[in-house]
Protein backbone atom coordinates (compact mmCIF):
# COMPACT_ATOMS: atom_id res chain seq x y z
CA UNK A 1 77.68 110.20 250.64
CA UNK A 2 77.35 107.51 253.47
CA UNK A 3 76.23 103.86 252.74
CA UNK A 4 72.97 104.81 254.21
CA UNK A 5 72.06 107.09 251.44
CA UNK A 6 73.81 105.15 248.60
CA UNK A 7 71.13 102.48 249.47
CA UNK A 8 68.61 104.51 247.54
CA UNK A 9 71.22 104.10 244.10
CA UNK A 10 71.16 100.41 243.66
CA UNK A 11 68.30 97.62 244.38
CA UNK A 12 67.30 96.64 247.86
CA UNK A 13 68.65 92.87 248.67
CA UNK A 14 67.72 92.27 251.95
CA UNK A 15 65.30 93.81 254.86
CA UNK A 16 67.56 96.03 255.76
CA UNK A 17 68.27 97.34 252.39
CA UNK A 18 64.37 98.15 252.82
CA UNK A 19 64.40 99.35 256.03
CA UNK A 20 66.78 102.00 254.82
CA UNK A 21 64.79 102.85 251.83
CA UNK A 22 61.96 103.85 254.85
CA UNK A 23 64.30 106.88 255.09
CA UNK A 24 63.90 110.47 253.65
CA UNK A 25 66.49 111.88 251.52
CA UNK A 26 65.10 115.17 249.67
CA UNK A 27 62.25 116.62 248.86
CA UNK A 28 60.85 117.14 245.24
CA UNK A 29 61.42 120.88 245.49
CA UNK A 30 63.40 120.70 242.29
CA UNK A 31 60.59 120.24 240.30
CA UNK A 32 57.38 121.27 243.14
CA UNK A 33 57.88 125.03 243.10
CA UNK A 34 58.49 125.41 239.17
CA UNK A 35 55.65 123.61 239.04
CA UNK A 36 53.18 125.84 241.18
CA UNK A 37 54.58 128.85 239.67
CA UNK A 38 54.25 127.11 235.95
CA UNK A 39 50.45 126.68 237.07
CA UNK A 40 49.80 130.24 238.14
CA UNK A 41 51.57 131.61 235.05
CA UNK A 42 49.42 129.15 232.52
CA UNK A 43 46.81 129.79 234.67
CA UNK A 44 46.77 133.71 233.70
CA UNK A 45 47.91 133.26 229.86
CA UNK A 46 45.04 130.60 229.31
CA UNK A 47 42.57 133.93 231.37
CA UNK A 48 44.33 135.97 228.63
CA UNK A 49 43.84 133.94 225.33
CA UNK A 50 40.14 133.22 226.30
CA UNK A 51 39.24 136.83 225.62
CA UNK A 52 42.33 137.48 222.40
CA UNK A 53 43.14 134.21 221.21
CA UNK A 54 41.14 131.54 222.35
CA UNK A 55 42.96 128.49 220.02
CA UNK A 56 45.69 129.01 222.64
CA UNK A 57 43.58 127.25 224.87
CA UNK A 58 43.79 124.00 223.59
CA UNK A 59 47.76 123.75 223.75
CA UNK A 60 47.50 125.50 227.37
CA UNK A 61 45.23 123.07 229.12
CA UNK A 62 46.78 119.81 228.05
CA UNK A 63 50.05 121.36 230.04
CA UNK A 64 48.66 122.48 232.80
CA UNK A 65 46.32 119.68 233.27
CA UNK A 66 49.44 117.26 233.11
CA UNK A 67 50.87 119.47 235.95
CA UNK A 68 48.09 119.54 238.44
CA UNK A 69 47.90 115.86 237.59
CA UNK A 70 51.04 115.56 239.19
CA UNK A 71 49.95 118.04 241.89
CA UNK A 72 47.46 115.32 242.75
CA UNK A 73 49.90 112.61 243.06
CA UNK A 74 51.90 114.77 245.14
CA UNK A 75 48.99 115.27 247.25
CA UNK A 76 48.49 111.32 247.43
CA UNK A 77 52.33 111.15 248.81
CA UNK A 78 51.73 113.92 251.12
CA UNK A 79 48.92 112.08 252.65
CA UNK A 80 51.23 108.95 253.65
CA UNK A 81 53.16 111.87 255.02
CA UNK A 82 56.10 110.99 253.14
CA UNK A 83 56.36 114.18 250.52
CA UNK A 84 58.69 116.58 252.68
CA UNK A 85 60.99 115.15 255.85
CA UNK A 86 59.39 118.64 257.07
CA UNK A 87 56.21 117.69 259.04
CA UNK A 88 54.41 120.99 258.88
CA UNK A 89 55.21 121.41 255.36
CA UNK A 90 54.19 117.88 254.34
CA UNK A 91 50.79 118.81 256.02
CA UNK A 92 50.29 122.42 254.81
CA UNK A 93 50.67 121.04 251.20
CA UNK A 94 48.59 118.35 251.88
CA UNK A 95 45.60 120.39 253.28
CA UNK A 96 45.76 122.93 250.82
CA UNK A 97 45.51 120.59 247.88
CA UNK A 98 42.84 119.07 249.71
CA UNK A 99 40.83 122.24 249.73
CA UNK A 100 41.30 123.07 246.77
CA UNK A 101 39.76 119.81 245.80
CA UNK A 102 36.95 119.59 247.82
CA UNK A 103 38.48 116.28 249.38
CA UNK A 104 40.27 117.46 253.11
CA UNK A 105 43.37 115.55 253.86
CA UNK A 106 41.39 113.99 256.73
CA UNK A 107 38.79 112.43 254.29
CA UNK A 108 41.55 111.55 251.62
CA UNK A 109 43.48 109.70 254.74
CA UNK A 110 40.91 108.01 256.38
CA UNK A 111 39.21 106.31 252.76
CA UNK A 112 43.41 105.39 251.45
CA UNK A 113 44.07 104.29 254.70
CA UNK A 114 41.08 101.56 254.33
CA UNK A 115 42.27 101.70 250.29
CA UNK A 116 45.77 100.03 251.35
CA UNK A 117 44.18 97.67 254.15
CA UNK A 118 41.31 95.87 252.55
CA UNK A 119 42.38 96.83 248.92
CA UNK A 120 39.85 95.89 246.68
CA UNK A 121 37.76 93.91 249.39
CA UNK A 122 34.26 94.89 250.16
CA UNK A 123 35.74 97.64 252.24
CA UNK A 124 37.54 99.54 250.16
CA UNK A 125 35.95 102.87 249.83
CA UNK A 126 37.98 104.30 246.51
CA UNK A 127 36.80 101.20 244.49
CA UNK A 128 33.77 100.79 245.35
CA UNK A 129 31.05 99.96 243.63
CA UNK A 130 33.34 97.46 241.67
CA UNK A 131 34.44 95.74 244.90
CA UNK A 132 30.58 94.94 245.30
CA UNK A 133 29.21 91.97 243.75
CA UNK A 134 25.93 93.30 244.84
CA UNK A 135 25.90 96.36 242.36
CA UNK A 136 24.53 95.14 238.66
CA UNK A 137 26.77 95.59 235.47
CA UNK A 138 24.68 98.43 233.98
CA UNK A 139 25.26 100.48 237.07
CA UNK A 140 28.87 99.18 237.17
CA UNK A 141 29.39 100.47 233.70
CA UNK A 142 27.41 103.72 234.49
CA UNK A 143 29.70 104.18 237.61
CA UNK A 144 32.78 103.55 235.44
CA UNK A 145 31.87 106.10 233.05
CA UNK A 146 30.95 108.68 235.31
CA UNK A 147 33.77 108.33 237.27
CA UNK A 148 36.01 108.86 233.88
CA UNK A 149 34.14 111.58 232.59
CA UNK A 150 33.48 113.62 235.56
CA UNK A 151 36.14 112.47 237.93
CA UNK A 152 36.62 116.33 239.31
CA UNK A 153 33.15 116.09 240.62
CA UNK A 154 32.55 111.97 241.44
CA UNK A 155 35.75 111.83 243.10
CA UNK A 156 34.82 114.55 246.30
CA UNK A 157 31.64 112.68 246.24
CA UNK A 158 33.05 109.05 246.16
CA UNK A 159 35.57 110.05 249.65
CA UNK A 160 32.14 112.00 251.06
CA UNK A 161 30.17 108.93 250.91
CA UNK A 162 33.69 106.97 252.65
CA UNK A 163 33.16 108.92 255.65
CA UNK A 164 29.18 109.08 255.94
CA UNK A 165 29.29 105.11 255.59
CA UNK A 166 32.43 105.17 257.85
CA UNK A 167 32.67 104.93 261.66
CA UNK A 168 34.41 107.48 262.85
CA UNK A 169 36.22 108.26 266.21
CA UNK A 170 35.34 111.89 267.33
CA UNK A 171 38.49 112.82 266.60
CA UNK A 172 38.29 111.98 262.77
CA UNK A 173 34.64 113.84 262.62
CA UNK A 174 35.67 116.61 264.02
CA UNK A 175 39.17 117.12 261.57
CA UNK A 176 36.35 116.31 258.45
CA UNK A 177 34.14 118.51 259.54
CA UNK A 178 36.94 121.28 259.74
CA UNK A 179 37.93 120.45 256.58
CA UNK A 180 34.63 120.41 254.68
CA UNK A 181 34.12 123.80 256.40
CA UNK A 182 37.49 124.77 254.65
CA UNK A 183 36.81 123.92 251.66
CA UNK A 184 33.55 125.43 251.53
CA UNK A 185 35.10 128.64 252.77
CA UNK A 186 38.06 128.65 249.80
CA UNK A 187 35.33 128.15 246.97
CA UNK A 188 32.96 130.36 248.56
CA UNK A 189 34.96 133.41 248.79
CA UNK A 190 36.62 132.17 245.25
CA UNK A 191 33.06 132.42 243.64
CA UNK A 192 32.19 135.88 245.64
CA UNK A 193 35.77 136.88 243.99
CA UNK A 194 34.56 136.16 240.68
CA UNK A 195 31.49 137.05 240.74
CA UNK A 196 32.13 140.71 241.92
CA UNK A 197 35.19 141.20 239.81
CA UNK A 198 33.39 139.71 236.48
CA UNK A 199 36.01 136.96 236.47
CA UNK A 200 34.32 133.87 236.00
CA UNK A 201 35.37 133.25 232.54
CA UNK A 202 38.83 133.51 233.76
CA UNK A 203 38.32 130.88 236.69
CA UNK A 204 37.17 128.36 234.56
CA UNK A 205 39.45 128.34 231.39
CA UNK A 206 41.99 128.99 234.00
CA UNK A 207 40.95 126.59 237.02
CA UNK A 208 37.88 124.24 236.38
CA UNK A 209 38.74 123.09 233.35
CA UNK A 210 42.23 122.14 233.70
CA UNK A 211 41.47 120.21 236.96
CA UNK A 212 38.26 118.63 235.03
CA UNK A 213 40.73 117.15 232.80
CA UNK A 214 43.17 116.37 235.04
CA UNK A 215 40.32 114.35 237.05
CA UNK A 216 39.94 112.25 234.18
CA UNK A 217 43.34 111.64 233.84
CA UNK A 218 43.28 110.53 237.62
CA UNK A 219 40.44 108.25 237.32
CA UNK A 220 42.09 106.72 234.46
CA UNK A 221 45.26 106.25 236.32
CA UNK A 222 43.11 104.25 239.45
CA UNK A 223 41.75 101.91 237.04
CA UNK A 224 44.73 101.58 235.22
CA UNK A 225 46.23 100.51 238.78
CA UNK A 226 43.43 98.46 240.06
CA UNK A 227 40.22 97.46 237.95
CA UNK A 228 39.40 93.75 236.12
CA UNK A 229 42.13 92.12 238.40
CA UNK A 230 41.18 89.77 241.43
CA UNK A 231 44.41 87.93 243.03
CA UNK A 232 44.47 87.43 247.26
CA UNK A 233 47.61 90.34 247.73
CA UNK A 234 48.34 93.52 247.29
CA UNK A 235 51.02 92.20 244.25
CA UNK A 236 47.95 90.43 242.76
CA UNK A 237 45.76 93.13 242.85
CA UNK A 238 47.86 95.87 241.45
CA UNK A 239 49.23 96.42 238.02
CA UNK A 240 52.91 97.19 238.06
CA UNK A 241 54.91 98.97 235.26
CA UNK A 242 58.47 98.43 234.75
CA UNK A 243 59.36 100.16 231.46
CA UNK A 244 63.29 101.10 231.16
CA UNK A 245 63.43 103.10 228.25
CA UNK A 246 64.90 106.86 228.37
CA UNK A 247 61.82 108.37 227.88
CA UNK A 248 59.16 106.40 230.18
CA UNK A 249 61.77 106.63 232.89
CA UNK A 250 61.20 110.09 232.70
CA UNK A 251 57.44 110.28 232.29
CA UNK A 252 57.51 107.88 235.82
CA UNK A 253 59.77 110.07 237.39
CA UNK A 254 57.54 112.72 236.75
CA UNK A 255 54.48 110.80 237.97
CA UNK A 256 56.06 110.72 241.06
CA UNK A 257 56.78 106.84 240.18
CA UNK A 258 53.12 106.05 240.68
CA UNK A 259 53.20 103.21 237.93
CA UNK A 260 55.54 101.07 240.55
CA UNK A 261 52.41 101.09 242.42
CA UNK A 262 52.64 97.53 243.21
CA UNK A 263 55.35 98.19 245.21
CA UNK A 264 53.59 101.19 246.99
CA UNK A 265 51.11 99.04 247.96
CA UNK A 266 53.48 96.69 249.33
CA UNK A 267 55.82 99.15 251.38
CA UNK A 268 53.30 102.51 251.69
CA UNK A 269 55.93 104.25 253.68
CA UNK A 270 58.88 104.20 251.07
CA UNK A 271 59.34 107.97 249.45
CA UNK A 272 58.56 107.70 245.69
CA UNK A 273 61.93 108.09 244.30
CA UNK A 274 62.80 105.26 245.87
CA UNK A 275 60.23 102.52 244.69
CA UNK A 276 62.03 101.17 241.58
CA UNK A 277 65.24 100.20 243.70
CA UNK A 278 62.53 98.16 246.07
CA UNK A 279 60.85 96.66 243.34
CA UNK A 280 63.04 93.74 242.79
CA UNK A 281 62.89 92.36 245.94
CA UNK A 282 59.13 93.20 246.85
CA UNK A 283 58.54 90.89 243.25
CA UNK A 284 60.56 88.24 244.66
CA UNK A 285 58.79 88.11 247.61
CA UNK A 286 55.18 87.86 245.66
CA UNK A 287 53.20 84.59 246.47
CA UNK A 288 51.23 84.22 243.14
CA UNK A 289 51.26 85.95 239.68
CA UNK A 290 51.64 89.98 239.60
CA UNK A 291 50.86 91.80 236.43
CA UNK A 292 53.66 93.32 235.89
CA UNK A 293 53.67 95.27 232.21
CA UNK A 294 56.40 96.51 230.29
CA UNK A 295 54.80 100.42 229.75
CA UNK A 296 51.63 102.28 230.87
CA UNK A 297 50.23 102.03 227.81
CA UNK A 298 49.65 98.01 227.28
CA UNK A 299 48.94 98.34 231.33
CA UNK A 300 46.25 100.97 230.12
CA UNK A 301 44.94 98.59 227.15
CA UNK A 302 44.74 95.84 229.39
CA UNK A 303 42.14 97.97 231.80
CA UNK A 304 40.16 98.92 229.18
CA UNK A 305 39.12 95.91 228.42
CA UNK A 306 37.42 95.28 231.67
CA UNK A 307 35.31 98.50 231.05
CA UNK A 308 32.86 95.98 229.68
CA UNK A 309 32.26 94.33 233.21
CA UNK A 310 34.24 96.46 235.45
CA UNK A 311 34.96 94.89 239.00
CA UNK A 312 37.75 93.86 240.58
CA UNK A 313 38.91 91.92 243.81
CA UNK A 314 38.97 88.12 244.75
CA UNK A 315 35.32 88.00 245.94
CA UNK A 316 34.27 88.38 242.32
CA UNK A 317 35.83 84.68 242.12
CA UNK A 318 33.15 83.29 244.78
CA UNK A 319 30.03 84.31 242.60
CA UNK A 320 28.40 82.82 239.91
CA UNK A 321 30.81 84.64 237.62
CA UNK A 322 33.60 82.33 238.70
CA UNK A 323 34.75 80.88 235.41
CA UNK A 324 34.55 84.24 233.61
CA UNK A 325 36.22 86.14 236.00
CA UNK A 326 38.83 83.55 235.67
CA UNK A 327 39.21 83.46 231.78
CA UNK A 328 39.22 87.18 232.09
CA UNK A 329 42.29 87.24 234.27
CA UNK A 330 43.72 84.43 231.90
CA UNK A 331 43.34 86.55 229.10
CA UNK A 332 44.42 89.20 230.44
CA UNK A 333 47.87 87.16 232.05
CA UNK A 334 48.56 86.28 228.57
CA UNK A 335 47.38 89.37 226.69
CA UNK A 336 50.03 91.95 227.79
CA UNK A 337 51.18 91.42 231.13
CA UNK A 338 54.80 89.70 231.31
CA UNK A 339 56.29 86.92 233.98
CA UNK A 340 56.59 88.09 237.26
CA UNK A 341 59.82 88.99 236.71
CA UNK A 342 61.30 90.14 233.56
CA UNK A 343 64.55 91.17 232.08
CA UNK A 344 67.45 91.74 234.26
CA UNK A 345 64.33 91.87 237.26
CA UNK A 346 64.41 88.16 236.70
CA UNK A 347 68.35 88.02 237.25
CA UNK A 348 67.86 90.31 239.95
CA UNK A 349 64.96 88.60 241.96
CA UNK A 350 67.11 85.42 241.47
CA UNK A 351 69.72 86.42 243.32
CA UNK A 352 67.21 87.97 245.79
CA UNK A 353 65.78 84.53 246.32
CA UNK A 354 68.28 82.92 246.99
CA UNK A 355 70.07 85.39 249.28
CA UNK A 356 66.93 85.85 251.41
């Protein structure tokens, strides 16, 4: 192994260091295929138990709503293009996912592409209507809960409304269009399937409700990410998780390290498996306080809290709510969230410092 792909094993100390984590060095096909197969096979057990066993059901659809959780951060990766070095491949899983979702990789792009460059700003189509000081509370909190609780459904809706309030080039209108068509094609003939073979019950304990779940578990994971905070960067506005025991490692390996998302937002290019080792140096490059928590779970508690008043982004801070927007984020500073750096990430951003 050459010292351009040993750069992904240790922490990034320089530009360059960055630079090189830019680079592809696998794929996740380790994990992706088992994964699509382990789908299809729960898929046709949980079609099985519903008519001989349906307790089954309820250990089934926790799995396999985990997995297409997953699926659906894969899909996020894919749409930054950096999932497979392959470009076709990349795309084809990208679009398919997308279909399957009722959100086409052209509308996904074009609302995260506005997502990463006016995050949490009035413009920023995936948060809204908490980046609007304009929307009241109640229908904040409505919003909020709707979004949780039927996140399969709001979300396709949410992107839709992205590009009818977008402007578009005629390029981008006509790859939407092509992809609404698709998508309306896939669950047409699925439903004509169905319906003629008698298979409905099967499609939903098999399909609809593990991706209803694993909407929720997606809307969850935005908030968790984004909602109740309102710094001026990307670090500011973004909770971070840096939890180095055994087990979490694992868990955000298998979330495709989403929970670095700080650092996502900071370098959107970088594959996944290499955001922890650019961590350290994208913290020690942040120019005011980033929430950076020690496991998903006090990151989680910590959003939950802003259910009550959900909103988020520094525009919040020019309204009439200034001082509680302000206590809020002290709270929550002190609550949970740790230094900007902790551990041996304070050693480590030290040395970055002082390098750089």
């Amino acid at each position: 192994m050459n010292d351009d792909q040993q750069v992904g094993r240790r922490h990034a100390t320089s530009r360059e260091d960055i630079a090189k984590l830019h680079e592809f060095e696998y794929w996740p096909a380790r994990w992706m295929w088992p994964m699509l197969l382990a789908t299809l096979a729960l898929g046709a057990a949980a079609g099985v138990a519903s008519q001989n066993c349906w307790p089954l059901l309820f250990v089934i659809w926790p799995i396999v709503s985990a997995i297409d959780f997953v699926l659906v951060l894969a899909f996020h990766d894919a749409s930054h293009g950096r999932l497979h070095p392959v470009h076709w491949m990349n795309e084809a899983y990208g679009h398919l996912m997308g279909t399957i979702m009722f959100t086409p990789l052209s509308v996904y792009r074009y609302a995260h592409a506005r997502h990463h460059a006016q995050l949490a700003r009035p413009g920023d189509p995936e948060l809204w209507p908490f980046n609007s000081p304009q929307v009241s509370r109640p229908l904040r909190i409505l919003a909020a809960m709707v979004e949780i609780v039927f996140g399969m459904v709001y979300t396709p809706i949410l992107f839709l409304r992205s590009v009818l309030v977008g402007e578009l080039t005629p390029h981008e209108r006509r790859l939407i269009i092509r992809g609404y068509i698709a998508c309306i094609c896939f669950w047409a003939i699925t439903s004509a399937v169905a319906s003629y073979f008698g298979l409905w019950n099967v499609l939903i304990v098999s399909l609809v409700v593990p991706m209803f779940l694993a909407g929720m578990m997606q809307t969850l994971n935005k908030f968790e990410q984004h909602l109740g905070l309102h710094g001026q960067t990307v670090l500011g506005l973004t909770r971070t998780v840096v939890d180095k025991h055994k087990f979490s490692e694992m868990v955000s390996a298998a979330m495709l390290y989403n929970d670095y998302h700080g650092t996502h937002h900071r370098y959107a290019k970088i594959p996944y498996y290499h955001l922890p080792y650019a961590t350290p140096y994208a913290l020690a490059g942040a120019r005011e306080y980033c929430p950076v928590f020690p496991s998903l779970a006090s990151a989680t508690i910590d959003m939950l809290y802003c259910l009550a008043n959900p909103k988020v982004g520094p525009q919040w801070l020019n309204q009439s709510e200034e001082s509680e927007c302000k206590e809020s984020t002290s709270m929550s500073n002190s609550r949970l969230a740790q230094p900007v750096f902790t551990g041996a990430y304070e050693e480590r951003a030290v040395q970055i410092v002082e390098r750089v």
